[in-house]
PDB file of N, CA and C in Angstrom:
ATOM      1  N   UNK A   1      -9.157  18.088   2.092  1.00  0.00           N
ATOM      2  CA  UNK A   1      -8.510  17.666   0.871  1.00  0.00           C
ATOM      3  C   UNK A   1      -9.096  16.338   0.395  1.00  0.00           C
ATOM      4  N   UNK A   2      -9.109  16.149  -0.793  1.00  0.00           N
ATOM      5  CA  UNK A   2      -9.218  14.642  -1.687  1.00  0.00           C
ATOM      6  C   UNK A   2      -8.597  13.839  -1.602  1.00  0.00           C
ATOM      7  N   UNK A   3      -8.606  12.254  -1.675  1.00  0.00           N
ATOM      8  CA  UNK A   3      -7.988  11.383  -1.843  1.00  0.00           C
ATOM      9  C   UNK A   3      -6.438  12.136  -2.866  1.00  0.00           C
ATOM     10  N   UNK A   4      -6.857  12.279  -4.270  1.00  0.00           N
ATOM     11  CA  UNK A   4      -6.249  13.093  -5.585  1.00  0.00           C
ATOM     12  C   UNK A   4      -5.117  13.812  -4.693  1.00  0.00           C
ATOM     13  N   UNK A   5      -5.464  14.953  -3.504  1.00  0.00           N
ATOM     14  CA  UNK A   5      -4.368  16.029  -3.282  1.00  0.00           C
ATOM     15  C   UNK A   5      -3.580  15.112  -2.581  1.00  0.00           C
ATOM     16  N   UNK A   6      -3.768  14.483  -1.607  1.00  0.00           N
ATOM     17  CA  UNK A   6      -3.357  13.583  -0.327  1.00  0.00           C
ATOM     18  C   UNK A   6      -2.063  13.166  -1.333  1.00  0.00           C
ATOM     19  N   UNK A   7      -2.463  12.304  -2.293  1.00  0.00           N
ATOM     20  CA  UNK A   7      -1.455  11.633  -3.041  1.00  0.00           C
ATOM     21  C   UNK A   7      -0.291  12.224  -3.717  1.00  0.00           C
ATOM     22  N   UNK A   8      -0.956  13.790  -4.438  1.00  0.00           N
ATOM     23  CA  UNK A   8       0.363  14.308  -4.871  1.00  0.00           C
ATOM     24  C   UNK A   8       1.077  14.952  -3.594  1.00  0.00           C
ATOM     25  N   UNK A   9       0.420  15.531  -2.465  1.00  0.00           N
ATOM     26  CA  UNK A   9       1.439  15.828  -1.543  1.00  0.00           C
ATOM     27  C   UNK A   9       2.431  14.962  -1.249  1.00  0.00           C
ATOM     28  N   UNK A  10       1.690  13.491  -1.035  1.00  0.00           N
ATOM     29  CA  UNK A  10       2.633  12.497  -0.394  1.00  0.00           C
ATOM     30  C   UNK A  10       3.743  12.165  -1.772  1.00  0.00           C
ATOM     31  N   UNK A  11       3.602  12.339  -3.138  1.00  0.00           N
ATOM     32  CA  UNK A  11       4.728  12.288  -3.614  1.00  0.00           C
ATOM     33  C   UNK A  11       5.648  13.135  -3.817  1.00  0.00           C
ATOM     34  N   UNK A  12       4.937  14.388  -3.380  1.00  0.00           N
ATOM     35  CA  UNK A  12       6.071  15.805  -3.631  1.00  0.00           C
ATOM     36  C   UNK A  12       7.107  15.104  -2.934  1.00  0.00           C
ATOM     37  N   UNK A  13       6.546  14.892  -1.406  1.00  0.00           N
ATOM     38  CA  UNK A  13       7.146  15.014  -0.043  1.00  0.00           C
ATOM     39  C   UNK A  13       8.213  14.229  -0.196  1.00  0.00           C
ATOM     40  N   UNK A  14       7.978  12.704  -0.916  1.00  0.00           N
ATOM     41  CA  UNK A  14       8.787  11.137  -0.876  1.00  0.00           C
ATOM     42  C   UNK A  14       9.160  11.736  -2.231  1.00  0.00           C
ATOM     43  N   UNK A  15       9.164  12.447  -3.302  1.00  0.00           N
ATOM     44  CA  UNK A  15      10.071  12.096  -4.652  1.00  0.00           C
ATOM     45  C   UNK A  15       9.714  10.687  -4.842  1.00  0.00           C
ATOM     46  N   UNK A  16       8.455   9.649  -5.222  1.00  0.00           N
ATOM     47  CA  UNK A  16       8.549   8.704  -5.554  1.00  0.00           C
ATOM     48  C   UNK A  16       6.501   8.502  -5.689  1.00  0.00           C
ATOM     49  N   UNK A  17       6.368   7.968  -6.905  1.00  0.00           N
ATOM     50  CA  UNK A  17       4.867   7.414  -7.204  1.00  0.00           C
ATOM     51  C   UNK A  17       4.447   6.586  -5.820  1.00  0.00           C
ATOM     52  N   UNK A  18       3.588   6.730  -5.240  1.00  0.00           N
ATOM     53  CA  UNK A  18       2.535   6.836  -4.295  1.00  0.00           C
ATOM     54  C   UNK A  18       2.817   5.102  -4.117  1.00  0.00           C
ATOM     55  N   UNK A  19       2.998   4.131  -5.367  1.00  0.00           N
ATOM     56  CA  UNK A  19       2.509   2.711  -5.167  1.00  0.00           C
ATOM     57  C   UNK A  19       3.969   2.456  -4.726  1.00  0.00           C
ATOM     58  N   UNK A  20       4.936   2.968  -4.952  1.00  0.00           N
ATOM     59  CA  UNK A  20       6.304   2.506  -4.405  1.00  0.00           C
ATOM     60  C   UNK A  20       6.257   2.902  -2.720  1.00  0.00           C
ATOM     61  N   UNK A  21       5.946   4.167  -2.582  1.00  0.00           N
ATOM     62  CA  UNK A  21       6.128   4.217  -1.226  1.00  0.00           C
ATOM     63  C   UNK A  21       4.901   3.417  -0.365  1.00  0.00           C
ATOM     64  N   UNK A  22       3.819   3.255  -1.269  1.00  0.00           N
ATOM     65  CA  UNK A  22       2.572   2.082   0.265  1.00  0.00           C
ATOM     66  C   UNK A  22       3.772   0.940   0.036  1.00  0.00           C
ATOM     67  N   UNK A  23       4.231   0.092  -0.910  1.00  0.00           N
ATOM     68  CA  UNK A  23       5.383  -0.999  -0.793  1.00  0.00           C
ATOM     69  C   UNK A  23       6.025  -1.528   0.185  1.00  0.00           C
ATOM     70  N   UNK A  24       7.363   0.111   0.540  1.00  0.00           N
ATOM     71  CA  UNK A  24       7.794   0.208   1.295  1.00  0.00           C
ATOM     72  C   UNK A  24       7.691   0.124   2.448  1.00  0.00           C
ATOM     73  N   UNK A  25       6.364   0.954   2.570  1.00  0.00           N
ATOM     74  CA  UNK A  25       5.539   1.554   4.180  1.00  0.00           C
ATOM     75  C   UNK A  25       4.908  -0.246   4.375  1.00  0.00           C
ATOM     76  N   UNK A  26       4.046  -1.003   3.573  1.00  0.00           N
ATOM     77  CA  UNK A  26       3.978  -1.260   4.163  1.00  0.00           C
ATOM     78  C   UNK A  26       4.536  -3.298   4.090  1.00  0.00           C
ATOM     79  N   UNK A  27       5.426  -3.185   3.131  1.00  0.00           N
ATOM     80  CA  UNK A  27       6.022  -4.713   3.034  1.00  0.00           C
ATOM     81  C   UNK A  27       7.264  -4.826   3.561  1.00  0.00           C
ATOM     82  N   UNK A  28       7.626  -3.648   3.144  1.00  0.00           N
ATOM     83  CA  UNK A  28       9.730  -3.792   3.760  1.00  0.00           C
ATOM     84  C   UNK A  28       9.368  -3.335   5.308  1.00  0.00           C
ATOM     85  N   UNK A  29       8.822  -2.065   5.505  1.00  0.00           N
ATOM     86  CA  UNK A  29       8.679  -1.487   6.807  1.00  0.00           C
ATOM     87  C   UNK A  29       8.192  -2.652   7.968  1.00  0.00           C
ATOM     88  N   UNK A  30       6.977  -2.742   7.257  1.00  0.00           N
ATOM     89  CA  UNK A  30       5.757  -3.932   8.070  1.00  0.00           C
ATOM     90  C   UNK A  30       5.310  -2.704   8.963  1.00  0.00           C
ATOM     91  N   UNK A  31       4.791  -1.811   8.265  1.00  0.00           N
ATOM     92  CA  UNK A  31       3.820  -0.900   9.183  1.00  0.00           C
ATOM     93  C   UNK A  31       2.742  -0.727   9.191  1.00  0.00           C
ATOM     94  N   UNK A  32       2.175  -0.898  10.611  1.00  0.00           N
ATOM     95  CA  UNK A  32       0.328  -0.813  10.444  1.00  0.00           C
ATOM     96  C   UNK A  32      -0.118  -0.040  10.149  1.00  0.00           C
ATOM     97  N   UNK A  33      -1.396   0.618  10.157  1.00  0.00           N
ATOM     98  CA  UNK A  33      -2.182   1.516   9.836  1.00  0.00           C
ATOM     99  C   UNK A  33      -1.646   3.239  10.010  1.00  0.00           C
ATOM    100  N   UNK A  34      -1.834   2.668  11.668  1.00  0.00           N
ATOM    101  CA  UNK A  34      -1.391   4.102  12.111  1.00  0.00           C
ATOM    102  C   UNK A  34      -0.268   4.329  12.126  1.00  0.00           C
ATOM    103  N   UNK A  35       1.153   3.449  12.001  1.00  0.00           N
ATOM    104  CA  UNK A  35       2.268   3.913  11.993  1.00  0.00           C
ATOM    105  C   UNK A  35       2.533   5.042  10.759  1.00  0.00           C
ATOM    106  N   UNK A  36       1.782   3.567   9.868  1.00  0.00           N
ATOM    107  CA  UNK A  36       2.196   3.966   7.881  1.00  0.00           C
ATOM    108  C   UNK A  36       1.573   5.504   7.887  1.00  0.00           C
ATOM    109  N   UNK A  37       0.314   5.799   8.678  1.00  0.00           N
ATOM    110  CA  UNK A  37      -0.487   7.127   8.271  1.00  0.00           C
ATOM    111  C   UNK A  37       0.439   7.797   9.098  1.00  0.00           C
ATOM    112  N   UNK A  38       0.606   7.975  10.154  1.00  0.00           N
ATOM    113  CA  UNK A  38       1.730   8.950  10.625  1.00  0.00           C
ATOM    114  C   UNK A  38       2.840   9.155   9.864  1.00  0.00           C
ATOM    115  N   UNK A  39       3.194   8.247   9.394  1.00  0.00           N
ATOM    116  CA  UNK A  39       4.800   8.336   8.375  1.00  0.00           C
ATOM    117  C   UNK A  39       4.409   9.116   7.488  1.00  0.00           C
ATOM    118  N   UNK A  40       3.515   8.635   6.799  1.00  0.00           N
ATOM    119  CA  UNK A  40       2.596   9.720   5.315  1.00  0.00           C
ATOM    120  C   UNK A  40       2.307  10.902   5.661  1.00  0.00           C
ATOM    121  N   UNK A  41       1.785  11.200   6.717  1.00  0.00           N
ATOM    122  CA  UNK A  41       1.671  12.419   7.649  1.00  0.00           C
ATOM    123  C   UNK A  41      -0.210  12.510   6.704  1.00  0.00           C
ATOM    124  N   UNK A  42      -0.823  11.446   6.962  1.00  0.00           N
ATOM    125  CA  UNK A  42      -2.764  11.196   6.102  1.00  0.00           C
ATOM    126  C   UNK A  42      -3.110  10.818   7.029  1.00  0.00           C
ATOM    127  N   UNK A  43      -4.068  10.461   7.241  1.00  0.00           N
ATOM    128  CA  UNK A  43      -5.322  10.225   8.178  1.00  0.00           C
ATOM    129  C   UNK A  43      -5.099   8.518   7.752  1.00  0.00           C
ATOM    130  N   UNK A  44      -5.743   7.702   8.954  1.00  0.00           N
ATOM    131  CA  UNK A  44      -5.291   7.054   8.836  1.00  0.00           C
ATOM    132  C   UNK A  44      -6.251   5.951   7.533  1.00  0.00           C
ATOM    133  N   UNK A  45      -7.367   6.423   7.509  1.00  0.00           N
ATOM    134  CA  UNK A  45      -8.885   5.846   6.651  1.00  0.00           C
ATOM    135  C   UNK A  45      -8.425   5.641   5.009  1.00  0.00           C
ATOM    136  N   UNK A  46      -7.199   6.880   4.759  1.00  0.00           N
ATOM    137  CA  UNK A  46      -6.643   7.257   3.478  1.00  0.00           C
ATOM    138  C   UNK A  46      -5.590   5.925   3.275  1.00  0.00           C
ATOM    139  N   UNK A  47      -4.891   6.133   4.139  1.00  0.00           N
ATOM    140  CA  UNK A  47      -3.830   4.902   4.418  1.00  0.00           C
ATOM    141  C   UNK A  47      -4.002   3.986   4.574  1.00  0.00           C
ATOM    142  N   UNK A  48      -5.670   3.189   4.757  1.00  0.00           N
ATOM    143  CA  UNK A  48      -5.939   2.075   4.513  1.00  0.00           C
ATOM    144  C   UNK A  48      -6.583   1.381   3.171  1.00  0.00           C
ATOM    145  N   UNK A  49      -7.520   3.353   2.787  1.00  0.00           N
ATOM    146  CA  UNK A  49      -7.611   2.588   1.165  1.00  0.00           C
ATOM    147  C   UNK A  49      -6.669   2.523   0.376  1.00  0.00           C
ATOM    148  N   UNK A  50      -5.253   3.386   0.542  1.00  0.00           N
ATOM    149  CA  UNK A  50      -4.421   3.086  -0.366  1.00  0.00           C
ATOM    150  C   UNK A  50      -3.553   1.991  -0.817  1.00  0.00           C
ATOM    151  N   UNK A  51      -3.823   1.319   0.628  1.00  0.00           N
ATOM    152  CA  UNK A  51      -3.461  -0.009   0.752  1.00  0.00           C
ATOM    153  C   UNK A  51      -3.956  -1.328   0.446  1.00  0.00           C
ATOM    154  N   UNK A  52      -5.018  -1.309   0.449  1.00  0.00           N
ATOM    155  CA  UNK A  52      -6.726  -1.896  -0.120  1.00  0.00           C
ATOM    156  C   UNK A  52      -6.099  -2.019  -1.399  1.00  0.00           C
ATOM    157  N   UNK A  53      -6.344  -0.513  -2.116  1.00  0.00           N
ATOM    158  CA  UNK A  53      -5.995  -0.488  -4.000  1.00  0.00           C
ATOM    159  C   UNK A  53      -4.945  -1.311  -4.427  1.00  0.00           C
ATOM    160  N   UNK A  54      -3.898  -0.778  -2.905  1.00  0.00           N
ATOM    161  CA  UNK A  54      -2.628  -1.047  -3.873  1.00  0.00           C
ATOM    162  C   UNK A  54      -2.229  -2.636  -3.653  1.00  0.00           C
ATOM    163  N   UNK A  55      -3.475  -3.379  -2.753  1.00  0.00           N
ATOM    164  CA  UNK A  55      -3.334  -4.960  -2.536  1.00  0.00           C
ATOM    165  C   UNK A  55      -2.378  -5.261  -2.032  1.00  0.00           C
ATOM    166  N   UNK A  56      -2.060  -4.470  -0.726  1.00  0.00           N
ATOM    167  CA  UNK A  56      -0.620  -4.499   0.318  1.00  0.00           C
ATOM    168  C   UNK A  56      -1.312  -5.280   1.701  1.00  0.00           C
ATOM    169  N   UNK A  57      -2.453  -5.237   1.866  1.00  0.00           N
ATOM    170  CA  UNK A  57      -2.814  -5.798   3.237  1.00  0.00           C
ATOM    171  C   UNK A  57      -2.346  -7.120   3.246  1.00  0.00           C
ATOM    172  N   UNK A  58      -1.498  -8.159   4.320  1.00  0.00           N
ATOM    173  CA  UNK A  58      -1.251  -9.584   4.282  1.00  0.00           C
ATOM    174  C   UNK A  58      -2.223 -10.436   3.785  1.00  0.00           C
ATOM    175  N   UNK A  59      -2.997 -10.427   4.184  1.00  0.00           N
ATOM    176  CA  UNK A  59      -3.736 -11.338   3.476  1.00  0.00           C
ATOM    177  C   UNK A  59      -4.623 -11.247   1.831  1.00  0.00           C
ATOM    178  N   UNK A  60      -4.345 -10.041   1.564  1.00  0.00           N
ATOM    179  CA  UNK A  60      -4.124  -9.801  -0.093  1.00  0.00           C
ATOM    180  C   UNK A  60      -3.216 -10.125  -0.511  1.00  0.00           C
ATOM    181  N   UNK A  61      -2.113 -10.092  -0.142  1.00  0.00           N
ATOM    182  CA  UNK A  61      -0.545 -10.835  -0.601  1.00  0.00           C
ATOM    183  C   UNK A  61      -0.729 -12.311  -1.040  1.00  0.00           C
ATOM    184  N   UNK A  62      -1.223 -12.858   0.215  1.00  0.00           N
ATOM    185  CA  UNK A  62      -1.429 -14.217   0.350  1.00  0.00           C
ATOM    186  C   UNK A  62      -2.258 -14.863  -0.559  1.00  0.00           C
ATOM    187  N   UNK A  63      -3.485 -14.238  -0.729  1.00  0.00           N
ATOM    188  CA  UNK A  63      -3.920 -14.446  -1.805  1.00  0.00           C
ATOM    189  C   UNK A  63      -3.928 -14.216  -3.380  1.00  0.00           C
ATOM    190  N   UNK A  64      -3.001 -13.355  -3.541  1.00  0.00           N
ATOM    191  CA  UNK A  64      -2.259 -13.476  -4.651  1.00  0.00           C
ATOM    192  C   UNK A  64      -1.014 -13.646  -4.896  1.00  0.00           C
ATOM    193  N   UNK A  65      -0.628 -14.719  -4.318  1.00  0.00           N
ATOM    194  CA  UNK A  65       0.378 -15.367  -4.010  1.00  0.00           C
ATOM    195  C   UNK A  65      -0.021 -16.848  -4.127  1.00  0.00           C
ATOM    196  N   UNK A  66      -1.067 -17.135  -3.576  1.00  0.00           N
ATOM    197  CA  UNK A  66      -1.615 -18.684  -3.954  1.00  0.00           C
ATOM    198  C   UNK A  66      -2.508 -18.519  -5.013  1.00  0.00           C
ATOM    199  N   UNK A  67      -2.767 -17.598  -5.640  1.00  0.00           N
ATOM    200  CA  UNK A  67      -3.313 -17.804  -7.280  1.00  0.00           C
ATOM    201  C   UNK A  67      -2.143 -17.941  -8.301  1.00  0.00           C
ATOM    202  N   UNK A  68      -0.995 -17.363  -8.534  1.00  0.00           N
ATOM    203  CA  UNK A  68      -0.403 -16.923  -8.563  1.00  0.00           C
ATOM    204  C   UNK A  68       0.411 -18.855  -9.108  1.00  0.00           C
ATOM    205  N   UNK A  69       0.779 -19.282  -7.798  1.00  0.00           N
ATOM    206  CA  UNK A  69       0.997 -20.573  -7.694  1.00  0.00           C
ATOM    207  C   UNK A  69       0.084 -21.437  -8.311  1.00  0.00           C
ATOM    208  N   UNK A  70      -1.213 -21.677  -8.399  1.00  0.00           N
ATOM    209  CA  UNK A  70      -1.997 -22.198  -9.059  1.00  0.00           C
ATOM    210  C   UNK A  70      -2.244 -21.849 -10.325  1.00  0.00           C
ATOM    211  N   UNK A  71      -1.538 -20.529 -10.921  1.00  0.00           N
ATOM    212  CA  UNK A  71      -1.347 -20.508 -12.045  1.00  0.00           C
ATOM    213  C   UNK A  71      -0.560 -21.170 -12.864  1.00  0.00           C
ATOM    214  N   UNK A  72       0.615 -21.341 -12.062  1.00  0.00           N
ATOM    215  CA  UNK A  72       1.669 -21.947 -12.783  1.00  0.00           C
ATOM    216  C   UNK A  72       1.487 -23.845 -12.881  1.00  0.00           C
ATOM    217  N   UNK A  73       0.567 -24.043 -11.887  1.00  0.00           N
ATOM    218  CA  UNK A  73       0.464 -25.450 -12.302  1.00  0.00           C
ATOM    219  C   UNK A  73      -0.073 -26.116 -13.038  1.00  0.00           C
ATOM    220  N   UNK A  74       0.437 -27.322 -14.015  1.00  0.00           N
ATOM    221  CA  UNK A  74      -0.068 -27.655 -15.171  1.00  0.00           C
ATOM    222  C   UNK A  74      -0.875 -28.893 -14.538  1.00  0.00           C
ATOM    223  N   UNK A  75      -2.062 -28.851 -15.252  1.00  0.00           N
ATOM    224  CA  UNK A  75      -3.006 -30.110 -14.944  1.00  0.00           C
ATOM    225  C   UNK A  75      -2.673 -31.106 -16.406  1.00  0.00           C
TER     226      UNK A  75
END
């Protein structure tokens, strides 16, 4: 299967757009790789680019989180 099928299965399955459930899986949950891909019932390579895209890895947070902050400051 495709990246494309992977995704609509995983929303048949969850009733919910693909970027809500990586969220969940992996900010509220705090699940790694292989937990989150077992939960999804994907491989786990899928479950890391979706996470990549969807800018869920910690230290993507972090960094848009301190831009984010440096946006708001006035010079």
């Amino acid at each position: 299967m495709r990246y494309v099928q992977y995704k609509g299965v995983v929303e048949r399955n969850f009733d919910k757009p693909l970027k809500q459930i990586m969220y969940e899986t992996c900010v509220i949950e705090q699940k790694n790789a292989v937990e989150g891909a077992k939960k999804l019932g994907v491989v786990k390579e899928i479950f890391i680019a979706w996470r990549r895209y969807y800018r869920l890895e910690p230290k993507q947070q972090l960094f848009d989180r301190a831009v984010k902050e440096l946006e708001t400051i006035r010079l």
